[in-house]
PDB file of N, CA and C in Angstrom:
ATOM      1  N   UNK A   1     -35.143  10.912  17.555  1.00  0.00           N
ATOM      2  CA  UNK A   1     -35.178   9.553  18.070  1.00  0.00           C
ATOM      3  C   UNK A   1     -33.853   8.871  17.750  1.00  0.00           C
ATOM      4  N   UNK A   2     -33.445   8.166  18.752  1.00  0.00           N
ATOM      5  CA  UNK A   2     -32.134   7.632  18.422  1.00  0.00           C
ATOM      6  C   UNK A   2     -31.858   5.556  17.746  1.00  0.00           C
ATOM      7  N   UNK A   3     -31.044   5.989  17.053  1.00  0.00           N
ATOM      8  CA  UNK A   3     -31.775   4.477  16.387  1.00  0.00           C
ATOM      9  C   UNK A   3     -30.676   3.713  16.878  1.00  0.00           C
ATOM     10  N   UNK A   4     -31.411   2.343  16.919  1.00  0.00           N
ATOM     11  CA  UNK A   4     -30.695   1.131  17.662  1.00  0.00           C
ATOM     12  C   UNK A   4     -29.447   0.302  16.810  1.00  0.00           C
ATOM     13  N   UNK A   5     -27.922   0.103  17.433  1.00  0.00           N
ATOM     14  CA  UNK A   5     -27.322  -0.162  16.710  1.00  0.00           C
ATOM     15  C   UNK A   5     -27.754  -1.838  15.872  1.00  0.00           C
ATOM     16  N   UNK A   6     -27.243  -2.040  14.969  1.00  0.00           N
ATOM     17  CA  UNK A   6     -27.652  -3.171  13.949  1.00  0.00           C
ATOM     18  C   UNK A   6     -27.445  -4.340  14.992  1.00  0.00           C
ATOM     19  N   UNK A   7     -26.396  -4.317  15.904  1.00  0.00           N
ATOM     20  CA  UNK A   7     -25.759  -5.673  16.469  1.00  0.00           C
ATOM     21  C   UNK A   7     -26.979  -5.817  17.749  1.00  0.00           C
ATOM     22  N   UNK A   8     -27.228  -4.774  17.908  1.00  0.00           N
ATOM     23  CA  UNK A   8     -28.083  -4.639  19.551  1.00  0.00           C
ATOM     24  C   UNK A   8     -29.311  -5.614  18.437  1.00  0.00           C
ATOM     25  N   UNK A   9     -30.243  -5.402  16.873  1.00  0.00           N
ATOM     26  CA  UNK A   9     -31.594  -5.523  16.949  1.00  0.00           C
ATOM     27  C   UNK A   9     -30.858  -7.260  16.618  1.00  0.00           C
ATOM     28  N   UNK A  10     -29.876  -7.241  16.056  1.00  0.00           N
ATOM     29  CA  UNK A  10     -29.382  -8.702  15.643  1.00  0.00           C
ATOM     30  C   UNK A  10     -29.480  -9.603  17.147  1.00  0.00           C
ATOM     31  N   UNK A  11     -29.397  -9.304  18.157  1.00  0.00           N
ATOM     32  CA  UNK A  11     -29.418 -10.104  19.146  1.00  0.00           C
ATOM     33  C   UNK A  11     -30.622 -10.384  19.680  1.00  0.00           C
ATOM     34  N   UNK A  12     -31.077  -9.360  19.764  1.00  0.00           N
ATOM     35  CA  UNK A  12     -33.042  -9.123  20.443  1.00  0.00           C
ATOM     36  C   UNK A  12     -33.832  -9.988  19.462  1.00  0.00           C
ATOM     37  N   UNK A  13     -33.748 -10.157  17.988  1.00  0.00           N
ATOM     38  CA  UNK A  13     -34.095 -10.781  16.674  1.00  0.00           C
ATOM     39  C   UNK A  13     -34.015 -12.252  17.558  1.00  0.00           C
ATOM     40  N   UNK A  14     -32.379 -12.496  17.469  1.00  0.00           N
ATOM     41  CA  UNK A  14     -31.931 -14.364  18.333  1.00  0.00           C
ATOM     42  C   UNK A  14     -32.717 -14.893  19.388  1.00  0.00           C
ATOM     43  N   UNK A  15     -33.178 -13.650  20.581  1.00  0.00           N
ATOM     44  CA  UNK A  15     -33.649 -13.840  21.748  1.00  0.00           C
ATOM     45  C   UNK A  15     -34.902 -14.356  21.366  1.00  0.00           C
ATOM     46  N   UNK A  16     -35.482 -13.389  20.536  1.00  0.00           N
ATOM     47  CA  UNK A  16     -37.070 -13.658  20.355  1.00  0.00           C
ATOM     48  C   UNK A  16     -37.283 -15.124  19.602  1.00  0.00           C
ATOM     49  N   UNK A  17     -36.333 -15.505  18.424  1.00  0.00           N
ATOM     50  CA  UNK A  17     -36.413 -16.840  18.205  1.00  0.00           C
ATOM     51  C   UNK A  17     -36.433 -17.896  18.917  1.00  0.00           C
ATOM     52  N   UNK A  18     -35.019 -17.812  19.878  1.00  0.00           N
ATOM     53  CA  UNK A  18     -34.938 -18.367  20.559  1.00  0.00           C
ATOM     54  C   UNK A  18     -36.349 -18.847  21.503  1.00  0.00           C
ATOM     55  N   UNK A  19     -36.941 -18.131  22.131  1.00  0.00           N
ATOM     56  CA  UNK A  19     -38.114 -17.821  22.985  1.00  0.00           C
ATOM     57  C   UNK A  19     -39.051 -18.258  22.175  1.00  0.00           C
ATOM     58  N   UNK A  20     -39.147 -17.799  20.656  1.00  0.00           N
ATOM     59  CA  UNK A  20     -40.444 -18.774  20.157  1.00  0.00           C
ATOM     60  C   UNK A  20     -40.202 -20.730  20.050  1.00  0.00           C
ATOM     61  N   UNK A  21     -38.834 -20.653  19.619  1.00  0.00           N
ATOM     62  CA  UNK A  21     -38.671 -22.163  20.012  1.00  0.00           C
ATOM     63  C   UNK A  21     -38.964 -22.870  21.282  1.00  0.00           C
ATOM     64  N   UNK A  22     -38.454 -22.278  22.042  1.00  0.00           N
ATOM     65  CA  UNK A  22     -38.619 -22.624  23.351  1.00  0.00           C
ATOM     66  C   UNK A  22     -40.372 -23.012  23.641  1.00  0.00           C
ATOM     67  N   UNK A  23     -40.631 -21.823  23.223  1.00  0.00           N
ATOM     68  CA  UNK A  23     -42.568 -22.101  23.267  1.00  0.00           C
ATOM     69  C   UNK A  23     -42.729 -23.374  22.525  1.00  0.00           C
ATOM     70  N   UNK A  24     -42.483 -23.038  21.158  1.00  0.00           N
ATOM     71  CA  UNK A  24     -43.038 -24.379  20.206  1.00  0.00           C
ATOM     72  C   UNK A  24     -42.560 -25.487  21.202  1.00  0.00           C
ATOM     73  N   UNK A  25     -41.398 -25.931  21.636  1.00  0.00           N
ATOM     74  CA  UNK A  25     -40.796 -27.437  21.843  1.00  0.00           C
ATOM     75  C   UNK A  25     -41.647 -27.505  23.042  1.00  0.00           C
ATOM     76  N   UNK A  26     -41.968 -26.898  24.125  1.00  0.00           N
ATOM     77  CA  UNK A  26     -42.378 -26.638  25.316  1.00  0.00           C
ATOM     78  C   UNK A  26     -44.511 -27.397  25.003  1.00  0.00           C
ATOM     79  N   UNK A  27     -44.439 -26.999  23.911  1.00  0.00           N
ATOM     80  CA  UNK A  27     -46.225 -26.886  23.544  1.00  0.00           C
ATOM     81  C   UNK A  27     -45.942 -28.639  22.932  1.00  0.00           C
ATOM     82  N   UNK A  28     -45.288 -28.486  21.998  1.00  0.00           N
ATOM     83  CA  UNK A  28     -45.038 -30.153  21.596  1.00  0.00           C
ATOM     84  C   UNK A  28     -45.081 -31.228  22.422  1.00  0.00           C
ATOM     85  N   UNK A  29     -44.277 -31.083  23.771  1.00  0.00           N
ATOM     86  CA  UNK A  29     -43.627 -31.502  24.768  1.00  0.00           C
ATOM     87  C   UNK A  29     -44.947 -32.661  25.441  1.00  0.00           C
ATOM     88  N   UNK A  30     -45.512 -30.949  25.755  1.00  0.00           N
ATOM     89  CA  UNK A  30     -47.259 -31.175  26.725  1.00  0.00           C
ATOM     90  C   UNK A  30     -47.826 -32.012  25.902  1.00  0.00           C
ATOM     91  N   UNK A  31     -48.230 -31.804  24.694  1.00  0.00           N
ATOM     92  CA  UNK A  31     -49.136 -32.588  23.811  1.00  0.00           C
ATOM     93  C   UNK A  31     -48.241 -33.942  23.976  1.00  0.00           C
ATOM     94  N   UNK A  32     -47.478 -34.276  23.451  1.00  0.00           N
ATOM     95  CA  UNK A  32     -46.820 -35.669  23.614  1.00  0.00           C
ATOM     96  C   UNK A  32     -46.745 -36.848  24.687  1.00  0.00           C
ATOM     97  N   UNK A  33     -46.158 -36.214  25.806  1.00  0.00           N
ATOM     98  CA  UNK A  33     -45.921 -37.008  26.427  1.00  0.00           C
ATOM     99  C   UNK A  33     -46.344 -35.872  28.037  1.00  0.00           C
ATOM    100  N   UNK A  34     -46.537 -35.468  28.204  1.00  0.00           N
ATOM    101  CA  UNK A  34     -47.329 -34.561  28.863  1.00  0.00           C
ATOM    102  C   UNK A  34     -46.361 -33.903  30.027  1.00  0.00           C
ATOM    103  N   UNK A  35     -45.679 -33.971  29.867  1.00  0.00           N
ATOM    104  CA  UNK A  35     -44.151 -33.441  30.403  1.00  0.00           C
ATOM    105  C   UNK A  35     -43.528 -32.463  29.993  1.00  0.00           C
ATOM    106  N   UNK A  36     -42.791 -31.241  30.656  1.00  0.00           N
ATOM    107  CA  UNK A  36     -42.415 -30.540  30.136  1.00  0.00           C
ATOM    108  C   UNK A  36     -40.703 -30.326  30.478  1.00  0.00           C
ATOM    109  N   UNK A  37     -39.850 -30.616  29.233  1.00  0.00           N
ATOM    110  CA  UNK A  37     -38.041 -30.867  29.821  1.00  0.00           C
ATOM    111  C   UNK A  37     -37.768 -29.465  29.199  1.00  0.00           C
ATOM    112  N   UNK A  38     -38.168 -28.783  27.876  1.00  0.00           N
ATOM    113  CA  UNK A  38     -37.028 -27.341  27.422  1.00  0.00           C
ATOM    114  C   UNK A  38     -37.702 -26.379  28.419  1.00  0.00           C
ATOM    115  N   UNK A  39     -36.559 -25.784  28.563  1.00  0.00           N
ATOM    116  CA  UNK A  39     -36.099 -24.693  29.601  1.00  0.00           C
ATOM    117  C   UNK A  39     -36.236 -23.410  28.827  1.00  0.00           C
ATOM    118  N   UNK A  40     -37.150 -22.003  29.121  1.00  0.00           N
ATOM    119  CA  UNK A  40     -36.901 -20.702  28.311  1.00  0.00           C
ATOM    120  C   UNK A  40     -35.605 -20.490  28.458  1.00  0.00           C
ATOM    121  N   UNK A  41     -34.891 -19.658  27.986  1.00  0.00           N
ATOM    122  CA  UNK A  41     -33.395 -19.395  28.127  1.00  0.00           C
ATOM    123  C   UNK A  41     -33.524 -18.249  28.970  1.00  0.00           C
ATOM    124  N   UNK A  42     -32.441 -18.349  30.145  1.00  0.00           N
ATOM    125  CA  UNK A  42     -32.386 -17.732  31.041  1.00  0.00           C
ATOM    126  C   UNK A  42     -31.109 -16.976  31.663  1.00  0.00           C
ATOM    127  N   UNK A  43     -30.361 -16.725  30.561  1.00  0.00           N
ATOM    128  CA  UNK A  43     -29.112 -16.169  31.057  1.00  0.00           C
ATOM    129  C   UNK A  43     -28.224 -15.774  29.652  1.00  0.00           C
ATOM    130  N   UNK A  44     -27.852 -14.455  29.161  1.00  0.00           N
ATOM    131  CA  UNK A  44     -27.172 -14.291  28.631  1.00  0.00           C
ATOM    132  C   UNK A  44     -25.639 -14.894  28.050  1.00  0.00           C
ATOM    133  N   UNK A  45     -25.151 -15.924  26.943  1.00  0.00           N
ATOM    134  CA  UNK A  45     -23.947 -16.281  27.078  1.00  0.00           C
ATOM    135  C   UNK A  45     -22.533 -15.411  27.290  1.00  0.00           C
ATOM    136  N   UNK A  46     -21.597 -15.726  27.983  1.00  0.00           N
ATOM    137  CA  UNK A  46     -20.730 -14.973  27.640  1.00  0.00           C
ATOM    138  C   UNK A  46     -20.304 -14.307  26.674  1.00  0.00           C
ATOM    139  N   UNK A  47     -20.481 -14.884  25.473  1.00  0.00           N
ATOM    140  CA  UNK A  47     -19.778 -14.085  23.998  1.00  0.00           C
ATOM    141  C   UNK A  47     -21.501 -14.510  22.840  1.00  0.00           C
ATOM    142  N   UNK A  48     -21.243 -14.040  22.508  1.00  0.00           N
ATOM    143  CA  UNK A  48     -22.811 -13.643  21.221  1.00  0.00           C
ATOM    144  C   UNK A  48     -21.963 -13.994  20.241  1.00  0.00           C
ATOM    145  N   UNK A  49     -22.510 -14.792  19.371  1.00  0.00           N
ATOM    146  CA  UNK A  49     -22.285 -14.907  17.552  1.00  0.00           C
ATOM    147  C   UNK A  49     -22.588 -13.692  17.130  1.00  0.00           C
ATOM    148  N   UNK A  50     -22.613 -13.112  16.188  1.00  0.00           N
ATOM    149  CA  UNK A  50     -23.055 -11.603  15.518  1.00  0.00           C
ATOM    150  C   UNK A  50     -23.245 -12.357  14.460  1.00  0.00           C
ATOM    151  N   UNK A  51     -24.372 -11.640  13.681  1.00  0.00           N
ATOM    152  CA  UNK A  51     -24.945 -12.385  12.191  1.00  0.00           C
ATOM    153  C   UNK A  51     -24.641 -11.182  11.657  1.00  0.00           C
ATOM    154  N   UNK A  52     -23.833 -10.287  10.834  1.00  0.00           N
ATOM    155  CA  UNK A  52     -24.044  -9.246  10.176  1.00  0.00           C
ATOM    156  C   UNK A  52     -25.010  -9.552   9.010  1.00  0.00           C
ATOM    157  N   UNK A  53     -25.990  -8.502   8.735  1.00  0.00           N
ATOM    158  CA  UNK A  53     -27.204  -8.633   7.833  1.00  0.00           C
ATOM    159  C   UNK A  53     -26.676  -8.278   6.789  1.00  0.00           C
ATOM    160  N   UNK A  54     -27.140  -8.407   5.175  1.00  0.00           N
ATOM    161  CA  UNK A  54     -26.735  -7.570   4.205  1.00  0.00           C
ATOM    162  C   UNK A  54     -26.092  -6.242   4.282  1.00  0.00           C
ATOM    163  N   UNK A  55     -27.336  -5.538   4.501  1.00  0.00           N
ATOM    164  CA  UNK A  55     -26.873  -4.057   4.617  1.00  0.00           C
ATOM    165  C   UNK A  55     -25.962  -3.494   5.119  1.00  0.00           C
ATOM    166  N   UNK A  56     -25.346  -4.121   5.889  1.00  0.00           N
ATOM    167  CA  UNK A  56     -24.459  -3.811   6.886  1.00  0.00           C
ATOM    168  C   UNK A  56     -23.163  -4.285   6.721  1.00  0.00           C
ATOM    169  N   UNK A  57     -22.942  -4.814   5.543  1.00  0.00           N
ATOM    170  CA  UNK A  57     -21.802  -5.285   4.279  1.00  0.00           C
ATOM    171  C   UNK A  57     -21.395  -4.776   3.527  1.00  0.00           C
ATOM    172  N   UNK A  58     -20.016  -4.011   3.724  1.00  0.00           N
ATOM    173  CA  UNK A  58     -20.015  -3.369   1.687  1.00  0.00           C
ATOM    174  C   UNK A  58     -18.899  -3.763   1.829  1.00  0.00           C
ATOM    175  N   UNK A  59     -18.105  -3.962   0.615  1.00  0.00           N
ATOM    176  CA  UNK A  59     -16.749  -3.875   0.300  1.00  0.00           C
ATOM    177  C   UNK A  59     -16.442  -2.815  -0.266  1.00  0.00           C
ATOM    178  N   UNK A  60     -15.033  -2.109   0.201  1.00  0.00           N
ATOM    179  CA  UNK A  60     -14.564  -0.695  -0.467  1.00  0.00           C
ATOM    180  C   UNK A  60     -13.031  -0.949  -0.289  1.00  0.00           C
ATOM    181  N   UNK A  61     -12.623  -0.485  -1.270  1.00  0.00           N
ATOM    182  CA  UNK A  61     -10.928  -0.276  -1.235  1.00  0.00           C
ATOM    183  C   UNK A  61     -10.520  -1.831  -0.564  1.00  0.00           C
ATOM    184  N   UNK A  62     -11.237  -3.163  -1.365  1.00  0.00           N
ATOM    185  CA  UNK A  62     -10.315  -4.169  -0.950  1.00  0.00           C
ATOM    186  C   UNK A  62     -10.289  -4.682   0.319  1.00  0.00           C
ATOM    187  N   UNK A  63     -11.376  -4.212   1.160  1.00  0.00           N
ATOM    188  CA  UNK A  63     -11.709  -4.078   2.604  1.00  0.00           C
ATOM    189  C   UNK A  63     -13.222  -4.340   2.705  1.00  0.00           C
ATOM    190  N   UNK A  64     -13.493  -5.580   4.273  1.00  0.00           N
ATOM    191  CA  UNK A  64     -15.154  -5.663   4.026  1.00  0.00           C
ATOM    192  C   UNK A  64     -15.152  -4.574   5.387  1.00  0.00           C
ATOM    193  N   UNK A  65     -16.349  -3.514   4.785  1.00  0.00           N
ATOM    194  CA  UNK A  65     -16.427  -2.730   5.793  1.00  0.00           C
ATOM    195  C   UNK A  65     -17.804  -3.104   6.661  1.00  0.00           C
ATOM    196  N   UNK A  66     -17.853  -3.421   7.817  1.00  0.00           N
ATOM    197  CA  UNK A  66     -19.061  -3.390   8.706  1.00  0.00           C
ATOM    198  C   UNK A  66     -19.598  -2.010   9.602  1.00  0.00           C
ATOM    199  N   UNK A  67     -20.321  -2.046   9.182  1.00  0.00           N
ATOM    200  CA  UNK A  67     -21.292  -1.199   9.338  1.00  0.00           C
ATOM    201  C   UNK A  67     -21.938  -1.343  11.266  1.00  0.00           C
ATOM    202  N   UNK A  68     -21.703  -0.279  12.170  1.00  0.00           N
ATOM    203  CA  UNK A  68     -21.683  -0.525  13.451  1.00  0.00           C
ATOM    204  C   UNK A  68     -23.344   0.057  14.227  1.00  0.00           C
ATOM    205  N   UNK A  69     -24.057   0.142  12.881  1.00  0.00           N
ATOM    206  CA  UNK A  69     -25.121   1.242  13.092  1.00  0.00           C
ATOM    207  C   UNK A  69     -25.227   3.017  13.505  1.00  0.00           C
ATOM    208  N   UNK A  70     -24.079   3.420  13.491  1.00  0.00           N
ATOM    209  CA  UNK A  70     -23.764   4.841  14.107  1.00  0.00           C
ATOM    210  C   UNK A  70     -23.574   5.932  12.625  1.00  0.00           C
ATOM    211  N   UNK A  71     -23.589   4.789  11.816  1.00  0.00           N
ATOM    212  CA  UNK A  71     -23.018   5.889  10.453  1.00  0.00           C
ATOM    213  C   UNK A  71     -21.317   6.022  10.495  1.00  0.00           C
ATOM    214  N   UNK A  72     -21.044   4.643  11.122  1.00  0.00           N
ATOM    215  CA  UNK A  72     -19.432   4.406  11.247  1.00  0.00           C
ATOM    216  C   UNK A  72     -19.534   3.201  10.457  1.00  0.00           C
ATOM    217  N   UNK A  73     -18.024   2.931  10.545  1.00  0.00           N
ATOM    218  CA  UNK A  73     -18.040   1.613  10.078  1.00  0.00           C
ATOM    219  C   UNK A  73     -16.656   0.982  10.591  1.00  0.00           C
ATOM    220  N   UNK A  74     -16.399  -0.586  10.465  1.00  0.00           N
ATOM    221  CA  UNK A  74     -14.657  -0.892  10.918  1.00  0.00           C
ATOM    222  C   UNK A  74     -14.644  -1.660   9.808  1.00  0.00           C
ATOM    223  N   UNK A  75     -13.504  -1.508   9.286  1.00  0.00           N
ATOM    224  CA  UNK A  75     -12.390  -2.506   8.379  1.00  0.00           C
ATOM    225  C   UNK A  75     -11.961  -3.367   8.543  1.00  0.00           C
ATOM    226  N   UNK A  76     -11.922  -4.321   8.104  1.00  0.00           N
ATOM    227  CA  UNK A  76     -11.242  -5.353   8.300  1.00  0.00           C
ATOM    228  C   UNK A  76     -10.738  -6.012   6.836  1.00  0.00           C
ATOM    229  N   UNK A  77      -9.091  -5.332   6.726  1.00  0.00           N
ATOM    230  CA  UNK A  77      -8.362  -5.333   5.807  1.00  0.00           C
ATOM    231  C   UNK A  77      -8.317  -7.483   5.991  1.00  0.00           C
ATOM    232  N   UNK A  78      -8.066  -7.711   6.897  1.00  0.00           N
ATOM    233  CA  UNK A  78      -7.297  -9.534   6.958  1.00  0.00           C
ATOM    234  C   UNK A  78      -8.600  -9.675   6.545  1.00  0.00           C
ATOM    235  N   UNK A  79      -9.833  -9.632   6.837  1.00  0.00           N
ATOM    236  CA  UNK A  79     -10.816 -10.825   6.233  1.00  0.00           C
ATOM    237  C   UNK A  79     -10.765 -10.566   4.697  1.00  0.00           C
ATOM    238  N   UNK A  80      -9.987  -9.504   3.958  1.00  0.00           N
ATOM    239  CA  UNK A  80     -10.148  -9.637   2.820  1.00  0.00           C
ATOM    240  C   UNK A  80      -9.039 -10.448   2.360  1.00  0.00           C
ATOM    241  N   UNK A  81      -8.036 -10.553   2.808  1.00  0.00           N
ATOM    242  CA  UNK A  81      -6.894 -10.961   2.360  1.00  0.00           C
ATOM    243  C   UNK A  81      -7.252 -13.032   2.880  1.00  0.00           C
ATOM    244  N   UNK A  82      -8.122 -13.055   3.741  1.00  0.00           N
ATOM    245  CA  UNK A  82      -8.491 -14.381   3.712  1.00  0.00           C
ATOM    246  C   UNK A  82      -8.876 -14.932   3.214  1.00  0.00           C
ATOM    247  N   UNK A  83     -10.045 -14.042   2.607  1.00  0.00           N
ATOM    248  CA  UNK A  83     -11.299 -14.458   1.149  1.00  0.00           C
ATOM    249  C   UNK A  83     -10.224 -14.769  -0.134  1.00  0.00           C
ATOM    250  N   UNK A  84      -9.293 -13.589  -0.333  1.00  0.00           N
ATOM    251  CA  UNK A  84      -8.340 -13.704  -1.589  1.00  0.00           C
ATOM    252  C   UNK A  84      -7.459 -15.036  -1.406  1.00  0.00           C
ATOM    253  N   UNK A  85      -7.578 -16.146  -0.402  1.00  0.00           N
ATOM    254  CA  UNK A  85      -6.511 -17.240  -0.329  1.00  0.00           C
ATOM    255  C   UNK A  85      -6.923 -17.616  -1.602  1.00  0.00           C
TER     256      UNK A  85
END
């Protein structure tokens, strides 16, 4: 079985929040004033925030390494040298 990268469940995680808010404000809405104005979300944004989770964090050699779900990872030597300002 092939497992899903971390960034793919990090977004599907947002969607589904997203979508339960949408319900809650939507259910509030009716009860209140009996009208309904929030909209489900209906269109992917151009660019995604990424939340990296714990696990998917290490620091090694002075470098935060992220973790891409593949059993890879990328470096990013400058965000360490940013943290060290």
């Amino acid at each position: 079985m092939r497992s899903i990268p971390k960034s793919i469940q990090a977004l599907a995680q947002q969607l589904d929040a997203n979508l339960k808010t949408a319900t809650r404000l939507r259910q509030q809405e009716l009860a209140e004033s009996g009208q309904i104005t929030t909209q489900y979300p209906y269109h992917t944004p151009t660019f995604q925030t990424l939340i990296w989770k714990n696990p998917a964090l290490q620091w090694q050699d002075g470098s935060l390494r992220l973790s891409n779900g593949r059993n890879a990872s990328a470096s990013s030597a400058w965000v360490s040298r940013l943290l060290n300002r």
